[in-house]
C-alpha atoms as a PDB file:
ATOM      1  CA  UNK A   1      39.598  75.096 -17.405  1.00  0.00           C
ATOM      2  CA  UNK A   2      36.396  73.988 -15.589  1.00  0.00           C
ATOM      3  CA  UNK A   3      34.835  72.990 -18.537  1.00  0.00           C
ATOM      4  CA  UNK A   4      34.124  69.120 -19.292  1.00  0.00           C
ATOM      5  CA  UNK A   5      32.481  69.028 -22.640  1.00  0.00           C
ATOM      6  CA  UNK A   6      32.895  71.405 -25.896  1.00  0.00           C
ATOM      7  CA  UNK A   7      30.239  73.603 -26.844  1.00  0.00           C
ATOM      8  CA  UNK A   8      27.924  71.827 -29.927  1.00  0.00           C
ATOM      9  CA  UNK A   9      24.975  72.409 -31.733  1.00  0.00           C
ATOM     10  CA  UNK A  10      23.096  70.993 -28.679  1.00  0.00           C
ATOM     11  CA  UNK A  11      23.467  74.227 -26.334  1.00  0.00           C
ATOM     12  CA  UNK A  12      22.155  76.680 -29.024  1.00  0.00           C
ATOM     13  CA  UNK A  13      18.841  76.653 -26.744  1.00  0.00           C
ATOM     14  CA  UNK A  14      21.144  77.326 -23.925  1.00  0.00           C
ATOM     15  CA  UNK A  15      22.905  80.073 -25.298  1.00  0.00           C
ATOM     16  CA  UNK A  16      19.925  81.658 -26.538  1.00  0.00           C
ATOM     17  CA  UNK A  17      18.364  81.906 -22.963  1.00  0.00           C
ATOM     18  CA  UNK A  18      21.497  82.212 -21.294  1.00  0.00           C
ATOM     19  CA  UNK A  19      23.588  83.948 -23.602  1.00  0.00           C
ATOM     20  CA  UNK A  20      27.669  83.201 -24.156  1.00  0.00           C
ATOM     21  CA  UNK A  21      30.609  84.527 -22.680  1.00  0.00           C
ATOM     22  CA  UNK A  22      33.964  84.013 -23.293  1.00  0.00           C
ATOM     23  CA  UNK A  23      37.484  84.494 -21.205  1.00  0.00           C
ATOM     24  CA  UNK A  24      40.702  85.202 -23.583  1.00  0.00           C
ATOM     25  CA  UNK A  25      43.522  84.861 -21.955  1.00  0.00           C
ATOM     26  CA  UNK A  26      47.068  83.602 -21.917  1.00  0.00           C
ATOM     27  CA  UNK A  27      47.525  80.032 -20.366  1.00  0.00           C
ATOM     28  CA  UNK A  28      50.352  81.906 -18.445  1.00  0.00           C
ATOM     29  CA  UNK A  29      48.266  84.251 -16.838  1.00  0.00           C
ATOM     30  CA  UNK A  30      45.082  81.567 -16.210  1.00  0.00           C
ATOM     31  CA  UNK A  31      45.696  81.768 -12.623  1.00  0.00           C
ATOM     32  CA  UNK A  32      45.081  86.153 -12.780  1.00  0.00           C
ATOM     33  CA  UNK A  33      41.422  85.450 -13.740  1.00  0.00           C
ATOM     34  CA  UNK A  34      38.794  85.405 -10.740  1.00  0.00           C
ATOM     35  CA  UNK A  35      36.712  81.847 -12.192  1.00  0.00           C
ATOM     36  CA  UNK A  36      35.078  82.406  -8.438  1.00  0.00           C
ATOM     37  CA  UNK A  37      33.504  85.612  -9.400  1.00  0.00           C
ATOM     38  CA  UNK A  38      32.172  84.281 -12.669  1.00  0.00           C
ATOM     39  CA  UNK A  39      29.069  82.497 -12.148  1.00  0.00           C
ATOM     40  CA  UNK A  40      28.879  79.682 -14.192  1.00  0.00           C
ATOM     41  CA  UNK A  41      25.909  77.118 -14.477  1.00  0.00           C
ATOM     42  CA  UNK A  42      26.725  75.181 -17.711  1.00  0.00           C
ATOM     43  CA  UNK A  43      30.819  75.374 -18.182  1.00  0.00           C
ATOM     44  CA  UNK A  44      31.928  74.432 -21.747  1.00  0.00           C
ATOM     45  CA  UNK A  45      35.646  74.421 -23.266  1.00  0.00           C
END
């Protein structure tokens, strides 16, 4: 949801360095997950 661009080929140096996480959740319950306490330098959908 904070996300303004897809991940692509393009961040596979990013990912390597930074590694990849991923939230899987219900678009019901998006509001129950704490984005504030996830730090986040390079948000992707």
């Amino acid at each position: 949801p904070v996300g303004k661009q897809c991940v692509s080929k393009e961040d596979s140096i990013l990912i390597k360095s930074k590694g990849l996480a991923v939230v899987d959740c219900s678009w019901a319950r998006l509001d129950d997950v704490p984005f504030v306490k996830i730090r986040c330098t390079a948000p992707r959908l």
